[in-house]
Protein backbone atom coordinates (compact mmCIF):
# COMPACT_ATOMS: atom_id res chain seq x y z
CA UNK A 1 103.34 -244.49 -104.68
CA UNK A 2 102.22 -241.54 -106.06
CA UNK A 3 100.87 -240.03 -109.70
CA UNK A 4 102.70 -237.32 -111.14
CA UNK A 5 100.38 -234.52 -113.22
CA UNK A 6 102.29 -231.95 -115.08
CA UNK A 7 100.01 -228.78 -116.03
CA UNK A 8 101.84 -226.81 -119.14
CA UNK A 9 99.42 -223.96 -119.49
CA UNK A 10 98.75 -221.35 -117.45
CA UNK A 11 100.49 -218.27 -115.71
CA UNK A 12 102.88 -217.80 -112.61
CA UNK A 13 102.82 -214.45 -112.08
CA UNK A 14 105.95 -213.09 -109.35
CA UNK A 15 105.00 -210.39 -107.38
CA UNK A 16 106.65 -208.65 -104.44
CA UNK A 17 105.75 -208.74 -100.50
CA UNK A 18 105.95 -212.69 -99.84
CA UNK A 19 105.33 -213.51 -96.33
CA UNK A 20 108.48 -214.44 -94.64
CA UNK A 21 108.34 -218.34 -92.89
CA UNK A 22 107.74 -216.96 -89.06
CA UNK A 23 104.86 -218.06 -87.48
CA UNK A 24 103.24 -216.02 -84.54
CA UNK A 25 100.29 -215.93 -82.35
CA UNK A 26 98.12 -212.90 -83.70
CA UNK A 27 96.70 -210.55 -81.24
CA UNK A 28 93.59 -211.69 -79.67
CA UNK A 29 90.49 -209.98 -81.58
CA UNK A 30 87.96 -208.11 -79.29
CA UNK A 31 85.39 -209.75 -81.59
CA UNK A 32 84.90 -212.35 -83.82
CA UNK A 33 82.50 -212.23 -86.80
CA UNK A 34 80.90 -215.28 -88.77
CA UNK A 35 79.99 -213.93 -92.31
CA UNK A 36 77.01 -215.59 -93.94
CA UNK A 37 77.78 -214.17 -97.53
CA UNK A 38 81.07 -216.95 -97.31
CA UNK A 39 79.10 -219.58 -97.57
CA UNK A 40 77.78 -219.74 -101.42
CA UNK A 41 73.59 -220.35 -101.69
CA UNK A 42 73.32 -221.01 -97.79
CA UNK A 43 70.20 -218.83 -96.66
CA UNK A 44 70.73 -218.89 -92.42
CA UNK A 45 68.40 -218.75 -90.18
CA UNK A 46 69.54 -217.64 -86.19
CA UNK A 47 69.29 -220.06 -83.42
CA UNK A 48 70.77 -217.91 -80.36
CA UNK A 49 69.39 -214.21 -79.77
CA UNK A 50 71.79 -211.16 -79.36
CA UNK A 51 73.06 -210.83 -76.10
CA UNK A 52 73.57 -215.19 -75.61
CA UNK A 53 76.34 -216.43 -74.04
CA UNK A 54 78.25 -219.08 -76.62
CA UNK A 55 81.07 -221.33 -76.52
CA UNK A 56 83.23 -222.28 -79.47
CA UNK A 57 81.35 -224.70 -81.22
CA UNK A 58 78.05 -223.71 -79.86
CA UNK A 59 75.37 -223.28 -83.18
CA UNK A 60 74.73 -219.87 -84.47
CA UNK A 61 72.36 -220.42 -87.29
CA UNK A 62 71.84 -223.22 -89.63
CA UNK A 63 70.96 -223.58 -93.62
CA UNK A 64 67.44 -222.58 -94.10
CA UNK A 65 67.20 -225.25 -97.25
CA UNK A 66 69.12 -228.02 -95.00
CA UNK A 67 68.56 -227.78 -91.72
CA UNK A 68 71.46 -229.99 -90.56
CA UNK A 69 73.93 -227.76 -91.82
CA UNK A 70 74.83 -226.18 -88.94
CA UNK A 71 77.67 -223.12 -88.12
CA UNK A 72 78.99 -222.42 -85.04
CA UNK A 73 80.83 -219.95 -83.20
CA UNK A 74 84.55 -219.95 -84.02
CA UNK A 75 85.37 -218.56 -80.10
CA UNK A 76 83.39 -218.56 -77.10
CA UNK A 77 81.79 -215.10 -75.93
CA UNK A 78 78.67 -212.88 -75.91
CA UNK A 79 76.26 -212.78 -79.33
CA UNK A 80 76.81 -208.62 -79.94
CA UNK A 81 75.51 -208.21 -82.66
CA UNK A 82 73.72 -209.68 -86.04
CA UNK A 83 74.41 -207.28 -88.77
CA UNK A 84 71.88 -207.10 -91.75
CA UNK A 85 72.01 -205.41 -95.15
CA UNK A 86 69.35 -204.85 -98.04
CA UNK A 87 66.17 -207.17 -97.88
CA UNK A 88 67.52 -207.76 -94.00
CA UNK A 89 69.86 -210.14 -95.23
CA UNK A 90 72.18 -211.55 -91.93
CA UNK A 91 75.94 -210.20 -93.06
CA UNK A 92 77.77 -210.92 -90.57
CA UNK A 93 77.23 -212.40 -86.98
CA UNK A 94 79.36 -210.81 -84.74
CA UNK A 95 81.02 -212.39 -81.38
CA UNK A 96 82.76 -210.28 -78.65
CA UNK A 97 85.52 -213.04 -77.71
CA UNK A 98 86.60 -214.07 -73.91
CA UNK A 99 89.35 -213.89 -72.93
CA UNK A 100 90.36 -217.18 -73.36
CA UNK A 101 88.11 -220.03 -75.12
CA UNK A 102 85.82 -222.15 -73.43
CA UNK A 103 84.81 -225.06 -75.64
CA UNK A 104 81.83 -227.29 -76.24
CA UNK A 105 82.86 -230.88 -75.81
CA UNK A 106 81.74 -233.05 -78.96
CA UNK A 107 83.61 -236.32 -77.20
CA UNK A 108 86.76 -237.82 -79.18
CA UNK A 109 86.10 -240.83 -81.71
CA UNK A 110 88.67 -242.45 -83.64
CA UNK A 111 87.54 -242.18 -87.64
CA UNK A 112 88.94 -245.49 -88.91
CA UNK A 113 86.69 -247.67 -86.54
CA UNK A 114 83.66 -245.25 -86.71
CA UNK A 115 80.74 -245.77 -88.95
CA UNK A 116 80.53 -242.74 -91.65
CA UNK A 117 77.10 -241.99 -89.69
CA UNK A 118 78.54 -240.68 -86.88
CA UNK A 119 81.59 -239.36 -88.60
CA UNK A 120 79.19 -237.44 -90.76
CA UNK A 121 77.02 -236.30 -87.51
CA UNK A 122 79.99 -235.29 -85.54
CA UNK A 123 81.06 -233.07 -88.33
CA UNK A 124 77.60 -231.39 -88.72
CA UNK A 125 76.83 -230.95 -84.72
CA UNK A 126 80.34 -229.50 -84.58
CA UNK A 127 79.77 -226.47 -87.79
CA UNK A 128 82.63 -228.63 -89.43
CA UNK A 129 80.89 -229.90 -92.02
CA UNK A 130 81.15 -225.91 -93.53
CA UNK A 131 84.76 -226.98 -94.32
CA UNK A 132 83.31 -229.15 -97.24
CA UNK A 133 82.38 -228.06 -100.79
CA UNK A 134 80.76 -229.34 -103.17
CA UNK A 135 81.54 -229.67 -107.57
CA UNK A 136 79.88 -228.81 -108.77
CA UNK A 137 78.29 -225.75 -108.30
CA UNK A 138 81.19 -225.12 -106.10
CA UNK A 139 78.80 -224.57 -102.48
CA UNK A 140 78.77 -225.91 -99.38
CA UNK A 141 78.36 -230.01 -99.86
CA UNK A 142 74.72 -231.56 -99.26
CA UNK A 143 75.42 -234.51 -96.49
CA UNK A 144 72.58 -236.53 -98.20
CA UNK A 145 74.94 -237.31 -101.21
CA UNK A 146 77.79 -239.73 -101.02
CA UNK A 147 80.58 -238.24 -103.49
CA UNK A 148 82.65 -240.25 -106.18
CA UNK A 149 85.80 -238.98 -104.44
CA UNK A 150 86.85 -235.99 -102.01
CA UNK A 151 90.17 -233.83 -103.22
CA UNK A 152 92.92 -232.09 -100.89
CA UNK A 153 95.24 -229.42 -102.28
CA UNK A 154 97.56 -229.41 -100.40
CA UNK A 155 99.84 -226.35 -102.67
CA UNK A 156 99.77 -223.02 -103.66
CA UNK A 157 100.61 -221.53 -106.57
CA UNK A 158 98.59 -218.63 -106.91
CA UNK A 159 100.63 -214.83 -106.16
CA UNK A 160 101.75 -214.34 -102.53
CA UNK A 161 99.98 -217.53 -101.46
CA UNK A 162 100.40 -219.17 -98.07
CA UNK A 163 102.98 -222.11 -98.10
CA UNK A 164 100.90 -225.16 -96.85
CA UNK A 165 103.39 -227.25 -95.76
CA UNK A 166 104.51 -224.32 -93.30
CA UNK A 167 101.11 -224.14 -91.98
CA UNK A 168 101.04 -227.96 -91.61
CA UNK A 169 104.57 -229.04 -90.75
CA UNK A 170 103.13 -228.77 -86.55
CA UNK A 171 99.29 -230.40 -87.05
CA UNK A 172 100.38 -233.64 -89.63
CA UNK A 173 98.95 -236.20 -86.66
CA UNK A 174 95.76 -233.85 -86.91
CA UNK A 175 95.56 -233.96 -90.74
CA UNK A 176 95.84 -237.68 -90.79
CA UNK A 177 93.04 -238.25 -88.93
CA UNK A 178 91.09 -235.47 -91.16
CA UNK A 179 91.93 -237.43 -94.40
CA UNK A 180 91.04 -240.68 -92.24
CA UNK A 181 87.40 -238.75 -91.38
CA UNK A 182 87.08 -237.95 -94.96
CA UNK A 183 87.57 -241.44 -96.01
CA UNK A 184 84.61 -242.56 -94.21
CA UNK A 185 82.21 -240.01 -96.54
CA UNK A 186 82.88 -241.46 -99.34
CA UNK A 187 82.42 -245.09 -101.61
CA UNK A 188 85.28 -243.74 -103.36
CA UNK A 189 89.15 -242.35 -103.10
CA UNK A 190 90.52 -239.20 -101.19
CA UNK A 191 92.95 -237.45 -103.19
CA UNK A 192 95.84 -235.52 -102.04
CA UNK A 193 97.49 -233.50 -104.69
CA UNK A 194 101.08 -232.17 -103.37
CA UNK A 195 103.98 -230.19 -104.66
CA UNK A 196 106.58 -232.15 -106.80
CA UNK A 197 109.22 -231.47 -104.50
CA UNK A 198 107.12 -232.09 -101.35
CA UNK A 199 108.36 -234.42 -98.49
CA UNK A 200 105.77 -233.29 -95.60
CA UNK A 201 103.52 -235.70 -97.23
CA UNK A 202 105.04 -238.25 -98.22
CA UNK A 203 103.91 -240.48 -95.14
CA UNK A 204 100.13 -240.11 -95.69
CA UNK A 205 97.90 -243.15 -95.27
CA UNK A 206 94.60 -244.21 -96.37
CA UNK A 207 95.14 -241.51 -99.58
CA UNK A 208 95.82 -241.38 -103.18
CA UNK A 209 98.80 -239.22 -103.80
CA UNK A 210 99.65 -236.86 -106.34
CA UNK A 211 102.58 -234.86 -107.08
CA UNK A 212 101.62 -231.51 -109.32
CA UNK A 213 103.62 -229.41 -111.44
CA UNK A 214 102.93 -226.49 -113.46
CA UNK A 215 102.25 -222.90 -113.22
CA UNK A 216 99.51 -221.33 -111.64
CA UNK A 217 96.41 -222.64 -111.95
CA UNK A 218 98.24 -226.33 -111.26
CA UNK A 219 97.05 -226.35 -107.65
CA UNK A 220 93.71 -225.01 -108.15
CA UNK A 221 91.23 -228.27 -107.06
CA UNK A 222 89.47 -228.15 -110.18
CA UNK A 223 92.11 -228.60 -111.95
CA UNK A 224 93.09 -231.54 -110.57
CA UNK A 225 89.82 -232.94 -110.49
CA UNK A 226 89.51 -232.54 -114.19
CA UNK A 227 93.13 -233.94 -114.91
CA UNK A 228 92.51 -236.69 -112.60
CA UNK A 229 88.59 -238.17 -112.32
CA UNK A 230 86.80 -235.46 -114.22
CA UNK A 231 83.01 -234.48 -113.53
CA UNK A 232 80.30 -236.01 -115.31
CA UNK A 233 76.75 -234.76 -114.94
CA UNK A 234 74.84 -236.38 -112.18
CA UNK A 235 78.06 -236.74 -110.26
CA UNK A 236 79.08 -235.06 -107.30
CA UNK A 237 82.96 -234.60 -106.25
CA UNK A 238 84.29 -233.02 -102.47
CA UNK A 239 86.61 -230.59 -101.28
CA UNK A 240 88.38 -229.49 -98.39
CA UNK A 241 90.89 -227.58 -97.43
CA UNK A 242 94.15 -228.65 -96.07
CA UNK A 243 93.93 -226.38 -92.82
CA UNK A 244 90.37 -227.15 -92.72
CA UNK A 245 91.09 -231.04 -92.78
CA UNK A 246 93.63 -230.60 -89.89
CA UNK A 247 90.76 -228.82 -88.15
CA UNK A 248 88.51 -231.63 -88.90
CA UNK A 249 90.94 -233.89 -87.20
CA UNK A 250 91.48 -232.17 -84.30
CA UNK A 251 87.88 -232.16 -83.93
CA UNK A 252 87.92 -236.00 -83.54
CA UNK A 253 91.15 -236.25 -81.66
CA UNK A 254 90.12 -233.51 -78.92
CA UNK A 255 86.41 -233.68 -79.11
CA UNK A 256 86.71 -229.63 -80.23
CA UNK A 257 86.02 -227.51 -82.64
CA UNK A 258 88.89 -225.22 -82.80
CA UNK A 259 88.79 -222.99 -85.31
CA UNK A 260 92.53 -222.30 -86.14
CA UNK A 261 93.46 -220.34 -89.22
CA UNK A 262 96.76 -219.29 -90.06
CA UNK A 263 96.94 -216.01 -91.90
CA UNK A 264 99.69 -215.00 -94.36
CA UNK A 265 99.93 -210.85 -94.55
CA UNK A 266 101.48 -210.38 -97.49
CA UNK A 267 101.90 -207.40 -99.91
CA UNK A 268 104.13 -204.72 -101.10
CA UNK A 269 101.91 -202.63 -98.23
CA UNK A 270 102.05 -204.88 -95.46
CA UNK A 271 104.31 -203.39 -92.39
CA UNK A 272 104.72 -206.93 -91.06
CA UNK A 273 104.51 -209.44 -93.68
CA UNK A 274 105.02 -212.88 -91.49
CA UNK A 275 102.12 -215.93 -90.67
CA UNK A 276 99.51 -215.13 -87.54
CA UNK A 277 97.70 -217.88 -86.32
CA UNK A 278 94.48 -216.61 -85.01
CA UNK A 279 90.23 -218.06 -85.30
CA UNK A 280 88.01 -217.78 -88.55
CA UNK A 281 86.50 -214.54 -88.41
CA UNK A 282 89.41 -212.76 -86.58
CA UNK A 283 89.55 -208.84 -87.22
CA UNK A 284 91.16 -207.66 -89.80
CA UNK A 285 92.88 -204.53 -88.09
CA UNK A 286 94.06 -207.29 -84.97
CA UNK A 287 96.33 -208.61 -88.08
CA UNK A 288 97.32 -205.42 -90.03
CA UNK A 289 97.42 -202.58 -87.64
CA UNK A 290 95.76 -199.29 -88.88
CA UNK A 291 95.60 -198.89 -92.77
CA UNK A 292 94.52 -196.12 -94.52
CA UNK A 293 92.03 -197.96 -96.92
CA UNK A 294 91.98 -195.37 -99.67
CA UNK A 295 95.34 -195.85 -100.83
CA UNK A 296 95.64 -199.64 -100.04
CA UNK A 297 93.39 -202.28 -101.02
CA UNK A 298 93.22 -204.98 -97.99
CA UNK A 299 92.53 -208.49 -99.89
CA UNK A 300 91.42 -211.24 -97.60
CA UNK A 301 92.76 -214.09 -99.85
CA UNK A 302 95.05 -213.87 -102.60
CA UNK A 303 94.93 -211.02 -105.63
CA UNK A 304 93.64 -213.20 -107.90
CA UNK A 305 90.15 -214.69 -106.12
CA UNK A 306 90.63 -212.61 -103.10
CA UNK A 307 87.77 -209.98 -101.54
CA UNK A 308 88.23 -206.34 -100.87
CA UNK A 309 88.38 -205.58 -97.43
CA UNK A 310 88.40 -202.15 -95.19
CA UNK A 311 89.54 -201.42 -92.00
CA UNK A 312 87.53 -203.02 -89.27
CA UNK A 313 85.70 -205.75 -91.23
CA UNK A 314 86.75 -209.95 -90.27
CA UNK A 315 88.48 -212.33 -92.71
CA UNK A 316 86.89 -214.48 -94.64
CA UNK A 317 85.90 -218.19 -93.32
CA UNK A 318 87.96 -220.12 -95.80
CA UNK A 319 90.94 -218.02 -97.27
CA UNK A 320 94.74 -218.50 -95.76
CA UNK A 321 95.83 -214.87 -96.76
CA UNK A 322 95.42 -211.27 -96.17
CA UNK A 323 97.00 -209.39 -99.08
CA UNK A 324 97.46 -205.76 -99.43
CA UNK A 325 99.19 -203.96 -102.40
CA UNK A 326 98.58 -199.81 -103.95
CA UNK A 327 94.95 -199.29 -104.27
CA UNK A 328 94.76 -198.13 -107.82
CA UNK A 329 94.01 -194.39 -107.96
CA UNK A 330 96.83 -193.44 -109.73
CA UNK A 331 97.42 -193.40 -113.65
CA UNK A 332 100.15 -193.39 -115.49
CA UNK A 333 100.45 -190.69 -118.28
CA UNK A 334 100.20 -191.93 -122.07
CA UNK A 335 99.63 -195.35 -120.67
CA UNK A 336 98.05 -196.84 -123.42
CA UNK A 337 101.47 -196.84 -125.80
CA UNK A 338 103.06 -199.88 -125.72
CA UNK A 339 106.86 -200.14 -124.12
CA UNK A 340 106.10 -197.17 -122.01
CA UNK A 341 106.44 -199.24 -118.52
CA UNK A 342 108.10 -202.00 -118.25
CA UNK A 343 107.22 -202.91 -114.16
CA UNK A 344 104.39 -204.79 -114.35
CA UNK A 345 103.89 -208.57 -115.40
CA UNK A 346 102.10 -209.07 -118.80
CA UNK A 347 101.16 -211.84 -120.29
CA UNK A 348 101.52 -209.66 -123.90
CA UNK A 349 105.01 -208.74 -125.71
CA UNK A 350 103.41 -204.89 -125.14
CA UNK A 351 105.93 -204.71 -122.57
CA UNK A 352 109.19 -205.95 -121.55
CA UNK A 353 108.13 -207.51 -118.85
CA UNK A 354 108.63 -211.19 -121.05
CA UNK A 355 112.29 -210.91 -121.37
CA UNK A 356 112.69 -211.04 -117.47
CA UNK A 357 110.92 -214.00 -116.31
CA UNK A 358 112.11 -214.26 -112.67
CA UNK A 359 111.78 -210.60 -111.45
CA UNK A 360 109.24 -209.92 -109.53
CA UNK A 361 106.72 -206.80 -109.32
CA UNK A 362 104.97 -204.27 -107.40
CA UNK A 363 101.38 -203.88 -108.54
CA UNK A 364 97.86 -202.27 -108.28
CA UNK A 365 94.51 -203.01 -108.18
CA UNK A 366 94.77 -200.50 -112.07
CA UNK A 367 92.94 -202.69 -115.08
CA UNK A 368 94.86 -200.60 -117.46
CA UNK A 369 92.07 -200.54 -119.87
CA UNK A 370 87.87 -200.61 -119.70
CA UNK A 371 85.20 -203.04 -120.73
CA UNK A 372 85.11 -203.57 -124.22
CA UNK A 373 83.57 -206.36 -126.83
CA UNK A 374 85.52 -210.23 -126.20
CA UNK A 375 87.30 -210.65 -129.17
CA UNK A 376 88.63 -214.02 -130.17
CA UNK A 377 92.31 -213.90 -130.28
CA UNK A 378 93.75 -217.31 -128.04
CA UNK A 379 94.39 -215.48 -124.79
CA UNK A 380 92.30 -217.19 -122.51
CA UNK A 381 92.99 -220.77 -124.02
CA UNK A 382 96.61 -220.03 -123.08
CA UNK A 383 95.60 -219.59 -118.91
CA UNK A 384 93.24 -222.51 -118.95
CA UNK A 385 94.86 -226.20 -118.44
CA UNK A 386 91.21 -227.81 -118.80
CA UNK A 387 89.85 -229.45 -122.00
CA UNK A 388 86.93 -226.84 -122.12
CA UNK A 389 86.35 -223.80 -124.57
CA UNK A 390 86.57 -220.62 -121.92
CA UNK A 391 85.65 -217.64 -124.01
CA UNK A 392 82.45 -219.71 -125.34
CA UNK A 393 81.60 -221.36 -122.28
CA UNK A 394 81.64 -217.30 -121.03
CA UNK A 395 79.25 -216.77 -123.62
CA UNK A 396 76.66 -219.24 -122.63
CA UNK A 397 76.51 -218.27 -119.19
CA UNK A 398 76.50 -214.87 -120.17
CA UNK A 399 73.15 -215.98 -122.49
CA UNK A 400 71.58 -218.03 -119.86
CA UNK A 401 71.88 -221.12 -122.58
CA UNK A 402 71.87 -224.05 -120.01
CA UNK A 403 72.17 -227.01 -122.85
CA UNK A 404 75.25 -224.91 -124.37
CA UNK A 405 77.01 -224.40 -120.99
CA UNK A 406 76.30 -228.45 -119.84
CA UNK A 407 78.20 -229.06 -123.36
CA UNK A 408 80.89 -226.75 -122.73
CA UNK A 409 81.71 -227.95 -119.14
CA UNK A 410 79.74 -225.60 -116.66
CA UNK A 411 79.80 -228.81 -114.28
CA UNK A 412 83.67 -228.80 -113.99
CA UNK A 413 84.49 -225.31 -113.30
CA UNK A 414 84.28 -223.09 -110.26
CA UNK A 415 84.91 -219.30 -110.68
CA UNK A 416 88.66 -219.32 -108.75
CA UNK A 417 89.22 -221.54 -112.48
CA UNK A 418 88.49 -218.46 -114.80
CA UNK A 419 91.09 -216.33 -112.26
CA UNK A 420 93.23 -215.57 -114.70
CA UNK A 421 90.95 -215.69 -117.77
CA UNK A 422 90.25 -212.54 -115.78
CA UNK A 423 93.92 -211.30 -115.52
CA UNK A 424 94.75 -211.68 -118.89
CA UNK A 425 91.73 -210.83 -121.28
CA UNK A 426 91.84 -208.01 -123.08
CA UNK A 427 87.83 -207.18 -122.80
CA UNK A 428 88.37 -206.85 -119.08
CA UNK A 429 85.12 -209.01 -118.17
CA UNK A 430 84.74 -210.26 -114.71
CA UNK A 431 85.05 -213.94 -115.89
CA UNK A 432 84.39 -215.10 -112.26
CA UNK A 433 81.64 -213.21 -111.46
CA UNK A 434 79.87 -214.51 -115.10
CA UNK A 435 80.87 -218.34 -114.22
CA UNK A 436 79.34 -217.49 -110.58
CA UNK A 437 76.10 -216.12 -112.31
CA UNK A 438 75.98 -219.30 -114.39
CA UNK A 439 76.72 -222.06 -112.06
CA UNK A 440 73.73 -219.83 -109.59
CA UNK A 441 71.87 -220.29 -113.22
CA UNK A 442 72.52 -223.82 -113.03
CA UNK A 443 71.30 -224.26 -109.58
CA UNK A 444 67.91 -223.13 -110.15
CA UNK A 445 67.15 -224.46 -113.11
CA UNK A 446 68.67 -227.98 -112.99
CA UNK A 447 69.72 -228.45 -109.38
């Protein structure tokens, strides 16, 4: 049995370079690279000295502000290097790889008979308790709290997204007993919020289903969570990944940490635009071969929420995608009149673009316009399938007004939410990065 949400509002948005449905085994990285900066708030502090010999699943460095946080290596190899920026802030901790993976042995333990004690300390001995995140605030989970419910997305809909039932279809025993884990960390339900045509799913136990429909933001997790038990203050709400909860139960079912992620290159400027499996933290040239990074901008995630990326540097810990499309250093003469160019997607009649809603386009990283004063004209309303005010809530955070932004639903919204707030607002503010600032806001001053 299963709930059926339909999301009306929002935006699809069809662009060019999907990743075609072949899976392959990506080149094995030379080194590996865990990136503090992934994890949102989390100050580390080092536990193994350059040079150490690690295993996968041996710790790195834990959370300075809860100590049994713990991360740990995604391979096994030698500790080359831990790479610091301004104020000697760790950036990355870097891992030349074996040649093959040697593993740390955590022992198997079957999650329905286990007590959530020792589900919860397998998961933070092993570095998978990273995998969880916490609404709100939308940062790595706090173990001490017991959540009203944990949420699985298990879609996509964002541009050039990874299919997650592709990525699945081979590890479903290994999700189960994820979902099974997660059950245990919580007095409440676990959600799992499919597509409305899905089937992969349908044989799920100990879950609530839910089948989603919509455009794009419909399988964004805070979405769902607001559609289906929405966030009240004081409460705290869980999510995972569905890769990462596969991980999860492979950890129980093996007794290791493997730390698979599958990798859709996608993008107009991707040579081979297929799905690598590979480790968090892989390299990004391993995946891409040799791109000239001044004329392509390499996305680890999707073009929406994704980060920039140059040649060399290691995917992110969480995304599923590697995206690259023009970098945006050309302009297009008398741009600003309206009907001029018709191949990019608008959410505005200024182009054609409306008139052919199933084409698909080739775009840039190009804003098309500059920062200017918000001015209220609906826009952003139209994007935003949650009950909350977008442009004022913007406008409190942007103030620092904590009582305003509690009213106007600070607690329910993570910055991937305000996406395409981003996309389609004609001031051209970085919605996310405001929402970031004032959830960080939020931290501080009400924890």
């Amino acid at each position: 049995m299963s709930n059926d949400i339909r999301i009306k509002r929002g935006l699809t948005l069809r662009l060019k370079g999907e990743a075609e449905k072949t899976m392959v085994d990506a080149p094995r990285s030379k080194t590996f690279a865990v990136k503090p900066p992934d994890f949102h708030s989390v100050v580390p502090k080092m536990v193994v000295k350059e040079g150490a010999k690690v295993q996968a699943g041996d710790e790195l460095f834990f959370s300075k502000y809860a100590e049994s946080v713990r991360f740990t290596s995604p391979v096994s190899g030698t500790l080359k290097e831990v790479k610091r920026g301004e104020k000697r802030r760790i950036m990355e901790v870097v891992i030349e790889a074996d040649a093959t993976d040697t593993y740390r042995d955590f022992g198997t333990l079957d999650p329905v008979s286990a007590d959530a004690n020792a589900v919860k300390e397998k998961m933070l001995n092993s570095g998978a308790w990273a995998f969880i995140n916490q609404r709100p605030y939308d940062i790595i989970a706090d173990p001490k709290d017991n959540p009203k419910a944990i949420f699985v997305s298990a879609m996509n809909t964002a541009p050039l997204s990874a299919d997650v039932e592709f990525i699945l279809k081979d590890r479903m025993d290994a999700f189960q007993a994820g979902l099974n884990a997660l059950g245990k960390l919580t007095s409440g339900k676990v959600h799992v919020s499919v597509a409305k045509d899905s089937s992969l799913f349908s044989g799920l136990k100990n879950v609530e289903m839910h089948k989603v429909s919509g455009p794009h933001p419909a399988a964004n997790v805070g979405v769902q969570i607001h559609h289906i038990d929405p966030i009240n203050i004081g409460e705290r709400v869980w999510t995972v990944n569905p890769e990462d909860v596969a991980t999860i139960g492979e950890l129980f079912l093996t007794g290791k940490f493997n730390a698979v992620r599958t990798i859709a290159v996608a993008g107009t400027e991707a040579k081979d635009r297929k799905y690598f499996r590979t480790k968090i933290g892989a390299n990004v040239t391993d995946l891409i071969g040799e791109v000239n990074d001044n004329d392509v901008r390499i996305i680890s995630g999707d073009v929406l929420t994704g980060q920039k990326l140059n040649n060399g540097q290691y995917i992110g810990f969480y995304p599923n995608e590697l995206t690259l499309i023009p970098e945006g250093n050309k302009y297009r003469m008398f741009g600003w009149m309206p009907f001029t160019y018709n191949n990019i997607p608008s959410n505005s009649r200024t182009s054609l673009t409306w008139l052919f809603p199933k084409k698909k386009y080739e775009v840039n990283t190009n804003l098309h316009g500059e920062e200017r004063a918000l001015v209220v004209t609906g826009e952003m309303e139209e994007v935003m399938p949650m009950d909350i005010y977008p442009m004022q809530l913007l406008k409190a955070c942007m103030s620092g007004d904590i009582e305003k932004m509690e009213n106007l639903g600070i607690y329910e919204v993570a910055p991937e939410d305000f996406a395409l707030v981003d996309y389609v607002n004609t001031s051209k503010i970085e919605a996310q990065e405001i929402i970031r600032l004032g959830l960080d806001l939020m931290i501080t001053e009400v924890g």
